[in-house]
C-alpha atoms as a PDB file:
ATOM      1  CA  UNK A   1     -13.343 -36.292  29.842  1.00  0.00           C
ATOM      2  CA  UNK A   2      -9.602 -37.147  29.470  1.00  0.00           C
ATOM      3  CA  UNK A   3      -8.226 -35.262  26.374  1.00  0.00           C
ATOM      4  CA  UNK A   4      -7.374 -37.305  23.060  1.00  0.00           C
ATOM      5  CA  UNK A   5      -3.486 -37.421  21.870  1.00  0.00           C
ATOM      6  CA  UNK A   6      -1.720 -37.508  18.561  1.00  0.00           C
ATOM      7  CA  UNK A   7       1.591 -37.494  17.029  1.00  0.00           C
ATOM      8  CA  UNK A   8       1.912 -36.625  13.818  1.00  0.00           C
ATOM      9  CA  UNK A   9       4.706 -35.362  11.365  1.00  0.00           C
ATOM     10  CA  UNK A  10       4.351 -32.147   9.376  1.00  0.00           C
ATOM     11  CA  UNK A  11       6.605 -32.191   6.479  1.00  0.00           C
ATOM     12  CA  UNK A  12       7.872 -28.977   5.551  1.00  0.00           C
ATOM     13  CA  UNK A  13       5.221 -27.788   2.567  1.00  0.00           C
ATOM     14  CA  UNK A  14       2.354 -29.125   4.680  1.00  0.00           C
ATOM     15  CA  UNK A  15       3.733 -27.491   7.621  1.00  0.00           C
ATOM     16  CA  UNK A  16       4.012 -24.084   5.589  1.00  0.00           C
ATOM     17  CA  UNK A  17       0.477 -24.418   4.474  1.00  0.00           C
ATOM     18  CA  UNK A  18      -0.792 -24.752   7.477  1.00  0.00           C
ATOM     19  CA  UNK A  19       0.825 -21.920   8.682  1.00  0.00           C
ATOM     20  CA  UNK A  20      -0.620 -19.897   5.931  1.00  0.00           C
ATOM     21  CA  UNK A  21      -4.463 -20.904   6.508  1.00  0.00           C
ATOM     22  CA  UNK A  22      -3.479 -19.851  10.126  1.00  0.00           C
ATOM     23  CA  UNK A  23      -2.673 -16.602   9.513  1.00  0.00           C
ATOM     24  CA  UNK A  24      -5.475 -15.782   7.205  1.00  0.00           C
ATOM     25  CA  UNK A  25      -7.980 -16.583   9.675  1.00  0.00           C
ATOM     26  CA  UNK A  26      -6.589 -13.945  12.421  1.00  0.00           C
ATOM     27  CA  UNK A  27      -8.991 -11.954  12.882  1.00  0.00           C
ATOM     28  CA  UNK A  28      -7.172  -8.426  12.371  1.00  0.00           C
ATOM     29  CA  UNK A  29      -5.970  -9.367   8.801  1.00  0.00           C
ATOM     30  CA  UNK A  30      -9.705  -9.566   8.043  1.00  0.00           C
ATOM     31  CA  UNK A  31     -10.438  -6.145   9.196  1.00  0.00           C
ATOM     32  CA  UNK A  32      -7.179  -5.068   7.531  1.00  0.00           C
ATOM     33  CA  UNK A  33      -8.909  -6.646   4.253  1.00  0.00           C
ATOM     34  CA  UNK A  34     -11.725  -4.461   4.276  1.00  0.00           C
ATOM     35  CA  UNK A  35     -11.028  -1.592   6.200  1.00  0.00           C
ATOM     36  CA  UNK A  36      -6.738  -0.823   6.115  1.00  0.00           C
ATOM     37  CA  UNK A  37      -3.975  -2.070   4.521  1.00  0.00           C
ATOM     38  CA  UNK A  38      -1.445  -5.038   4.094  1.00  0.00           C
ATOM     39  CA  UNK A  39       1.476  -5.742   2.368  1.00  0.00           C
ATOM     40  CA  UNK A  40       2.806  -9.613   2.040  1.00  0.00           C
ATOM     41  CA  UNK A  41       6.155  -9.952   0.980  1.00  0.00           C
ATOM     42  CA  UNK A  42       7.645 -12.368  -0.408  1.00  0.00           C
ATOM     43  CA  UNK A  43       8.907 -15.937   0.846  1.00  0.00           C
ATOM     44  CA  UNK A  44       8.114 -19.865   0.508  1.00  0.00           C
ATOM     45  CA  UNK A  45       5.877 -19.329   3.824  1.00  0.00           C
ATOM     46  CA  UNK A  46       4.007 -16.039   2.810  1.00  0.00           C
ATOM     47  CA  UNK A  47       3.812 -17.760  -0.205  1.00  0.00           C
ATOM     48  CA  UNK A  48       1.021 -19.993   1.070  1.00  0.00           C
ATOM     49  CA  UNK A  49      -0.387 -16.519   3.594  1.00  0.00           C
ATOM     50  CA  UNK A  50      -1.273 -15.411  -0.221  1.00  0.00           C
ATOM     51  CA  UNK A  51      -2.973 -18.776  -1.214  1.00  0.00           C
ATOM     52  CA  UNK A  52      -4.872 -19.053   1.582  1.00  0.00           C
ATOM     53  CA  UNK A  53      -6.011 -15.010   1.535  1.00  0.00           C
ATOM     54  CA  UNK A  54      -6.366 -14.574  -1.937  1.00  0.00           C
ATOM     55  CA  UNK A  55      -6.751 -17.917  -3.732  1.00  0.00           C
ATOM     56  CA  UNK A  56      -4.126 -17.797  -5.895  1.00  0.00           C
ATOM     57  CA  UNK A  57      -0.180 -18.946  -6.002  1.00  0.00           C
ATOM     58  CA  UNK A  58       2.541 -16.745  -6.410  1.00  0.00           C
ATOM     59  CA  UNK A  59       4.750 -19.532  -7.314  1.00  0.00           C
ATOM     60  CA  UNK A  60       8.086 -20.145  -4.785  1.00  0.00           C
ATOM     61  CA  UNK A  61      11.154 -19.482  -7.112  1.00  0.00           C
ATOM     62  CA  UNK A  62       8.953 -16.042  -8.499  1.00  0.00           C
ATOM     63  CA  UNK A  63       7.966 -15.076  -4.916  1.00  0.00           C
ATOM     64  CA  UNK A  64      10.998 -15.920  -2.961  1.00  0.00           C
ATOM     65  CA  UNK A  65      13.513 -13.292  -3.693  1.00  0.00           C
ATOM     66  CA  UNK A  66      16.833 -14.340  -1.263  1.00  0.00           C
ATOM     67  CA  UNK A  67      17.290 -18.261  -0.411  1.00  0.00           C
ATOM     68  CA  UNK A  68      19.103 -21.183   0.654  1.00  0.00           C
ATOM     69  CA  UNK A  69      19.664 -23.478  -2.067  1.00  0.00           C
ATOM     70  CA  UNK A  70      22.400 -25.844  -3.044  1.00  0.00           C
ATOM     71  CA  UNK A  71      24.654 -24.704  -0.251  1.00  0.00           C
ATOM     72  CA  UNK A  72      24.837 -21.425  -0.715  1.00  0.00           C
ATOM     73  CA  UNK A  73      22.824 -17.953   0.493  1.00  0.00           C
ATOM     74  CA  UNK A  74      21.825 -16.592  -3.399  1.00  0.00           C
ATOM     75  CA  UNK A  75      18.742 -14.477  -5.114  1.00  0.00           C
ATOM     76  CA  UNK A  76      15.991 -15.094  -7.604  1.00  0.00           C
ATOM     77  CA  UNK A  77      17.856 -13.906 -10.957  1.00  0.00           C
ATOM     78  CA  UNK A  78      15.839 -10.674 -11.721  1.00  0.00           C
ATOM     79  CA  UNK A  79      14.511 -11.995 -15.105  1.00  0.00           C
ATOM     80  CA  UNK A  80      12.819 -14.705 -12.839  1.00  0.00           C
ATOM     81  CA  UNK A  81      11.159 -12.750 -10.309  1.00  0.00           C
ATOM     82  CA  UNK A  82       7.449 -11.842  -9.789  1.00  0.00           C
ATOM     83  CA  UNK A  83       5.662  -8.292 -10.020  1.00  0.00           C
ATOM     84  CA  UNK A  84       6.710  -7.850  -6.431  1.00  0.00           C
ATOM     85  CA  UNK A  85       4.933  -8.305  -3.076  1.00  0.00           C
ATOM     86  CA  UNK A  86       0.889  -7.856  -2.910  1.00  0.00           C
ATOM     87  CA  UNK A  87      -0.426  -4.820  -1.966  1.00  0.00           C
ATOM     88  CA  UNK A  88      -3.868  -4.403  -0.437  1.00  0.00           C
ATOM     89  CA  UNK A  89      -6.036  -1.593   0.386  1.00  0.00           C
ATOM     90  CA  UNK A  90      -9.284  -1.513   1.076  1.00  0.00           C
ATOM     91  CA  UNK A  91      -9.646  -5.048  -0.374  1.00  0.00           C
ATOM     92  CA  UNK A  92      -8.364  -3.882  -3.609  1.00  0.00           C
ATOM     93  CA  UNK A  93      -5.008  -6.347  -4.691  1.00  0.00           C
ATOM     94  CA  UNK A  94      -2.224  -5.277  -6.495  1.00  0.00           C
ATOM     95  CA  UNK A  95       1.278  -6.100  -6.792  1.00  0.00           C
ATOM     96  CA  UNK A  96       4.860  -3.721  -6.892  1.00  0.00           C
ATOM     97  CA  UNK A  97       7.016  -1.713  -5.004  1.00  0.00           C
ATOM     98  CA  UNK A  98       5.457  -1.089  -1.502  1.00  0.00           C
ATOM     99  CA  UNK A  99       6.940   1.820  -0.529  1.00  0.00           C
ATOM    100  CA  UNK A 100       3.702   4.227  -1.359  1.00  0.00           C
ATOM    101  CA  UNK A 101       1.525   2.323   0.334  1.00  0.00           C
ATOM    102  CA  UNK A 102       3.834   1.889   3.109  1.00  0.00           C
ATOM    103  CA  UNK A 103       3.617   5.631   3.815  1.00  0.00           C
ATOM    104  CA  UNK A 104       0.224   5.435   4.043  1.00  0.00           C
ATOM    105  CA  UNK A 105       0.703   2.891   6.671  1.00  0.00           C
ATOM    106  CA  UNK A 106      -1.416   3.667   9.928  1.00  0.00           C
ATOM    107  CA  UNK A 107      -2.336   1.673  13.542  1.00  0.00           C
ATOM    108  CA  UNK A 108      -3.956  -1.770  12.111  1.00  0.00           C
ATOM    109  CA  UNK A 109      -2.396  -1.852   9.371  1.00  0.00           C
ATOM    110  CA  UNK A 110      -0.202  -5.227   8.678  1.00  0.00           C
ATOM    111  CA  UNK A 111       2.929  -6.031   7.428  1.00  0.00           C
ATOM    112  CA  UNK A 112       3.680  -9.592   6.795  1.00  0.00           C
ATOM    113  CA  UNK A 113       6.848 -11.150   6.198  1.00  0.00           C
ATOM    114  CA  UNK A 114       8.352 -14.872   7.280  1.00  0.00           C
ATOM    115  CA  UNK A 115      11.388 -15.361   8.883  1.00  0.00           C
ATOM    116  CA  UNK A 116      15.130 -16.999   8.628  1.00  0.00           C
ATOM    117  CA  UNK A 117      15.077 -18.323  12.521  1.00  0.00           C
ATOM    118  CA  UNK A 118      13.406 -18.541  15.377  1.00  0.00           C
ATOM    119  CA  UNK A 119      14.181 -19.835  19.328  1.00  0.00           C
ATOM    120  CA  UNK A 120      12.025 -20.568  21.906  1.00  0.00           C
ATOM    121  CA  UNK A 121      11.946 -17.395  23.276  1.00  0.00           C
ATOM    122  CA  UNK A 122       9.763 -16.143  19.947  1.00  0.00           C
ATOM    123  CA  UNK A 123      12.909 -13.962  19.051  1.00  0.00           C
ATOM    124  CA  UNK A 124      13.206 -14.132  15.299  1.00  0.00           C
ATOM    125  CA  UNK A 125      16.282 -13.513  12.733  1.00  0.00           C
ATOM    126  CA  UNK A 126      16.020 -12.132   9.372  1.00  0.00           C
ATOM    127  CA  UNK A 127      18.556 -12.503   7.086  1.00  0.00           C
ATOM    128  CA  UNK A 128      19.273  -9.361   4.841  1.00  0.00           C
ATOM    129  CA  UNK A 129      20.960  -9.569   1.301  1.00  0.00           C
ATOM    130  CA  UNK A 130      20.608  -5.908   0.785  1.00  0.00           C
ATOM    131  CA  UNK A 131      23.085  -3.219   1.713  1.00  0.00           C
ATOM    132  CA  UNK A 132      20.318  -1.050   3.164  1.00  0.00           C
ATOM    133  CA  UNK A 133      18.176  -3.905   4.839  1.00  0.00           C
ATOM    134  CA  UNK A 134      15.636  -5.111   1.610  1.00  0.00           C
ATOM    135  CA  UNK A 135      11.839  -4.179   1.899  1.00  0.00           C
ATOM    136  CA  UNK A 136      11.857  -5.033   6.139  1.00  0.00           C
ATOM    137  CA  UNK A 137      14.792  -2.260   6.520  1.00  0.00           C
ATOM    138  CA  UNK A 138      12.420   0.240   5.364  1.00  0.00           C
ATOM    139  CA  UNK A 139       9.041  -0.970   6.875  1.00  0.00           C
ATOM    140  CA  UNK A 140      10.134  -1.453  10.297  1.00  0.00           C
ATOM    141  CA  UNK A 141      10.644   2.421  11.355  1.00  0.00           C
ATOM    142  CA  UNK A 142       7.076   2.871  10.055  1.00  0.00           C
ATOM    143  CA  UNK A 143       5.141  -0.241  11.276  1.00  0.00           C
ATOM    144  CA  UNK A 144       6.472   0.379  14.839  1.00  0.00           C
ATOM    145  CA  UNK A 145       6.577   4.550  14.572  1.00  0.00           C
ATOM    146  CA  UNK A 146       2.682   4.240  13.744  1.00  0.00           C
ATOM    147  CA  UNK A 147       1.553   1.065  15.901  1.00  0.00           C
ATOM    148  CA  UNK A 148       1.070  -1.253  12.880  1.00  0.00           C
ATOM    149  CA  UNK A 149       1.576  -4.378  12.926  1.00  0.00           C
ATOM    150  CA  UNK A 150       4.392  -7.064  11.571  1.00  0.00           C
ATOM    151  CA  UNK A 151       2.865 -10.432  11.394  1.00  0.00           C
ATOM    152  CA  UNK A 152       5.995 -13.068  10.920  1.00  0.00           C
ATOM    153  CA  UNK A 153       4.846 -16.855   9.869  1.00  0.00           C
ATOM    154  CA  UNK A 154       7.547 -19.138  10.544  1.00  0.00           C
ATOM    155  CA  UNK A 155       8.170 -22.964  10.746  1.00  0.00           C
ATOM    156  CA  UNK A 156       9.452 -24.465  13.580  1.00  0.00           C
ATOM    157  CA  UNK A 157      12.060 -26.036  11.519  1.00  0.00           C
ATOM    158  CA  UNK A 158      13.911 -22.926  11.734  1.00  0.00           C
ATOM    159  CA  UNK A 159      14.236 -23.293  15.447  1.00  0.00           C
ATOM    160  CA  UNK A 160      17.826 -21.414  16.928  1.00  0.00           C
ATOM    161  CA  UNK A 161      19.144 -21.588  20.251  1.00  0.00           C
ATOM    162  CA  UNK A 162      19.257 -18.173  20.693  1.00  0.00           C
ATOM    163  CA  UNK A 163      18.568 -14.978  18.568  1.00  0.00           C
ATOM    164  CA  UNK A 164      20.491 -12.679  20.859  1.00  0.00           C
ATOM    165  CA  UNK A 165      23.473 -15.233  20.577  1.00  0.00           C
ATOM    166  CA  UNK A 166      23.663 -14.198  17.268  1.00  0.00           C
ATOM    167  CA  UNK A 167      24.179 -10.406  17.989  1.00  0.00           C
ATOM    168  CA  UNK A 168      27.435  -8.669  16.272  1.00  0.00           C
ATOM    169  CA  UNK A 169      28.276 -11.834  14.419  1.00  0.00           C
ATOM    170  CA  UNK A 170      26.459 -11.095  10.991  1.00  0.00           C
ATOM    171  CA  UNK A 171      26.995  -8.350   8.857  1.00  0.00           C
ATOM    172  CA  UNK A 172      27.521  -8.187   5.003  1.00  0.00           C
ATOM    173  CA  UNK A 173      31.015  -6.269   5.225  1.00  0.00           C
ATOM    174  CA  UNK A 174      32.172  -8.274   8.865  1.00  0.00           C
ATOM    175  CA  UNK A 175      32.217 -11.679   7.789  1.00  0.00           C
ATOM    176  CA  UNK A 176      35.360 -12.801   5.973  1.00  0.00           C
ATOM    177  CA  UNK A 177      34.002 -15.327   4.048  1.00  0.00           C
ATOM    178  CA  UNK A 178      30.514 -16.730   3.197  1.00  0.00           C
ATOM    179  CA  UNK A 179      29.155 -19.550   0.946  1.00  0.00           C
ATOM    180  CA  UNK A 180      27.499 -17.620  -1.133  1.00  0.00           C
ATOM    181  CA  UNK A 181      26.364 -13.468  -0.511  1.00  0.00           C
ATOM    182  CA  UNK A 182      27.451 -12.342   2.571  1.00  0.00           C
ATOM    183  CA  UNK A 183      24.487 -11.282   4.931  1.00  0.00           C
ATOM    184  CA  UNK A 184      23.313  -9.208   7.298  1.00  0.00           C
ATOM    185  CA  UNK A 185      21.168 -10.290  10.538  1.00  0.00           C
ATOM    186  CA  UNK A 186      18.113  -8.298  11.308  1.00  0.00           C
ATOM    187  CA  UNK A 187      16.594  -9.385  15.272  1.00  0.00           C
ATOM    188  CA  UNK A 188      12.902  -9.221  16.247  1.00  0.00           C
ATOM    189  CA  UNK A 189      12.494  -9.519  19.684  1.00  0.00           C
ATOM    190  CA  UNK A 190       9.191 -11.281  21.475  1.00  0.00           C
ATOM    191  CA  UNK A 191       6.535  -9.263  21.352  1.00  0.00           C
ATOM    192  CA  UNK A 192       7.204  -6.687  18.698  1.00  0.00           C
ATOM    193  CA  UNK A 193       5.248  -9.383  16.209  1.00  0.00           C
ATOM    194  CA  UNK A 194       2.828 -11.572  16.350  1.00  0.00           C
ATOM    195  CA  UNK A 195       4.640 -14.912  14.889  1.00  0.00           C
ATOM    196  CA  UNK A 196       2.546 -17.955  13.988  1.00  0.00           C
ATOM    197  CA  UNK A 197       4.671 -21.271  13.813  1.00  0.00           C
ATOM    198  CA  UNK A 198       2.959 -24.582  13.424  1.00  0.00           C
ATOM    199  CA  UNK A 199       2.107 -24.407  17.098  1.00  0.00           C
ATOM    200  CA  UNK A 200      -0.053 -21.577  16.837  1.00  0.00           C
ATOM    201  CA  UNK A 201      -1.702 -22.525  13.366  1.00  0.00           C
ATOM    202  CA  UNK A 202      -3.032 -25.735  15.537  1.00  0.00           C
ATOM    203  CA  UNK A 203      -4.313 -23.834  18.144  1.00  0.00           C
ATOM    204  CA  UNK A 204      -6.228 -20.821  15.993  1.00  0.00           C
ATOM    205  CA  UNK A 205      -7.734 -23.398  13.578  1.00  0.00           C
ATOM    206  CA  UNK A 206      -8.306 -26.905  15.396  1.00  0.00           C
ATOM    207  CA  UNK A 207      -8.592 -25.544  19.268  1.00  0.00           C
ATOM    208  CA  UNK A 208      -5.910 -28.049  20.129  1.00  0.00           C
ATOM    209  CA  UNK A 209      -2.945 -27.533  22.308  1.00  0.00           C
ATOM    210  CA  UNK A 210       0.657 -28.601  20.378  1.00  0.00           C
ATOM    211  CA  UNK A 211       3.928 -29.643  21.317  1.00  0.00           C
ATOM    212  CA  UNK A 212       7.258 -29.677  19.759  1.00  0.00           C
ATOM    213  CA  UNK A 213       8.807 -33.206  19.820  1.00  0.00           C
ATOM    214  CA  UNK A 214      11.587 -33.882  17.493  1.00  0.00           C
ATOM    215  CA  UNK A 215      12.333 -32.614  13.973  1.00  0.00           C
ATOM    216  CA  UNK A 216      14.137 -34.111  10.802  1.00  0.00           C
ATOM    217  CA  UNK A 217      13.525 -36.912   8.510  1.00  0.00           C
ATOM    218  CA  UNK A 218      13.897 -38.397   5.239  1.00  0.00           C
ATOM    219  CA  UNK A 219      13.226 -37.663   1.766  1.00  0.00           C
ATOM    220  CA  UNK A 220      10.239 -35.696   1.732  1.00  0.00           C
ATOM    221  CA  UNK A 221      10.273 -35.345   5.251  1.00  0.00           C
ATOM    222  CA  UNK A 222      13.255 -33.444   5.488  1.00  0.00           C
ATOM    223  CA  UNK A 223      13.083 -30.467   7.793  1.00  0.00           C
ATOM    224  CA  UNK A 224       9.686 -31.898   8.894  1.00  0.00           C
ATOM    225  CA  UNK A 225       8.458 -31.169  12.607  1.00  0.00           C
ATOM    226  CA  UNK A 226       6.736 -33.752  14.875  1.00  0.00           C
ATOM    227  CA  UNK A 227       4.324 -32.886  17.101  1.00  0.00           C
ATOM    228  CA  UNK A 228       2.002 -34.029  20.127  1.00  0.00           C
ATOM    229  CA  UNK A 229      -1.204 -32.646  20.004  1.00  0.00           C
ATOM    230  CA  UNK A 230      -4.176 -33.053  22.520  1.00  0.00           C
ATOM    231  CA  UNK A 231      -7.710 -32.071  22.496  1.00  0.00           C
ATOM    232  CA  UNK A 232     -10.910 -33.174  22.034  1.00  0.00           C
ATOM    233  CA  UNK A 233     -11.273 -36.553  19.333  1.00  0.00           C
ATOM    234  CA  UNK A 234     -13.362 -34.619  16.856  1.00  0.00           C
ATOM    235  CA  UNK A 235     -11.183 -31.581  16.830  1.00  0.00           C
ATOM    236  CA  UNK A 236      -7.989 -33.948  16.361  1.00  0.00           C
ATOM    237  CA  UNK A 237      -9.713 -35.452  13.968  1.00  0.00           C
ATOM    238  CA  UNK A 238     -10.277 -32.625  11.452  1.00  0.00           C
ATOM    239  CA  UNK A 239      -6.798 -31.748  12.010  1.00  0.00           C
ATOM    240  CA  UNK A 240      -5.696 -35.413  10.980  1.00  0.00           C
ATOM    241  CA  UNK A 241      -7.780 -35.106   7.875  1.00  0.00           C
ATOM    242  CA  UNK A 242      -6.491 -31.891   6.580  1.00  0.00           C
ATOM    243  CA  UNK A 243      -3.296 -33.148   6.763  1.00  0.00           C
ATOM    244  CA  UNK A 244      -3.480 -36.576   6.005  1.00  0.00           C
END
């Protein structure tokens, strides 16, 4: 039977949600619920990993630490922030500094935290406010000393041409100017994550194979992706219900 086609639009909050319900059904973050340890931190697309995991929302401005906003790279002013990233170990939640549980970190563990870019490669840039590299500065040695695991969700609306384009221009005390904080540039290359953009979220939870088409609107569908999706009718069908 000749497979079904859609195109639909994803604007960026559904997008970001359904990147979220994605990543909570992989199946080693639900062995790392019950049996290891994860740490989310925080973002406006963890921000829905936590919704969909736990059932309950961090809020953006109070989970989202460094953003874009109003032209300018900036941070959460302190007296607005949350308790911190979540912290789970043996499915017990918490939320604060990660650092002692990150020492405890072993092979199957997960670390999950979103991205500022990605290209089609499945290289992905992280932007870093802090001097010595923010919460991912200090994970990284650990997660890949110890065979953990970084899980990065990321929208497609964050596509770059190239990650390793980007190499040696960044850097909080080499720029000149900035609008905003200066920043740092933090590469992951393929295959030292597993990343989960739209793409993937269609294939883990409908079974249906998705294409990138064209990106951008208006309004509310600024920074939304389109995409062509084919599959089976029913399975297209849930897909165009959840989001519709």
């Amino acid at each position: 039977m000749k497979p079904q086609t859609a195109l639909i639009v994803l604007p960026p909050d559904t997008a970001r949600h359904l990147i979220g319900r994605a990543v909570a059904e992989l199946p080693q973050l639900k062995r790392a619920m019950v049996n290891g340890r994860i740490i989310i931190a925080g973002g406006g697309t963890t921000r829905h990993v936590v919704q969909s995991l736990l059932g309950e929302d961090p809020g953006h401005a109070a989970f989202s630490i460094g953003w874009i906003q109003g032209g300018a790279f900036a941070e959460t002013p302190v007296k607005s922030r949350g308790p911190g990233p979540y912290l789970i170990e043996h499915s017990h939640v918490s939320r604060g500094w990660p650092g002692p549980l990150l020492e405890q970190f072993e092979a199957g563990d997960i670390y999950i935290k979103s991205g500022n870019a990605i290209d089609a490669e499945g290289n992905v840039g992280i932007l870093l406010g802090s001097p010595v590299g923010g919460g991912i500065g200090s994970a990284l040695p650990i997660i890949y000393a110890r065979g953990a695991e970084l899980i990065i969700p990321i929208s497609l609306t964050k596509l770059v041409p190239s990650i390793p384009a980007i190499g040696g221009k960044l850097g909080q005390q080499r720029l000149s100017q900035a609008t905003g904080a200066p920043l740092g540039y933090m590469p992951i290359m393929a295959g030292f994550a597993t990343v989960v953009t739209e793409l993937d979220a269609i294939r883990i939870l409908y079974d249906l194979t998705a294409t990138m088409v064209a990106s951008g609107g208006a309004e509310d569908c600024e920074g939304a992706v389109t995409l062509h999706v084919a599959g089976s009718a029913e399975k297209i069908g849930k897909l165009m219900k959840a989001i519709g």
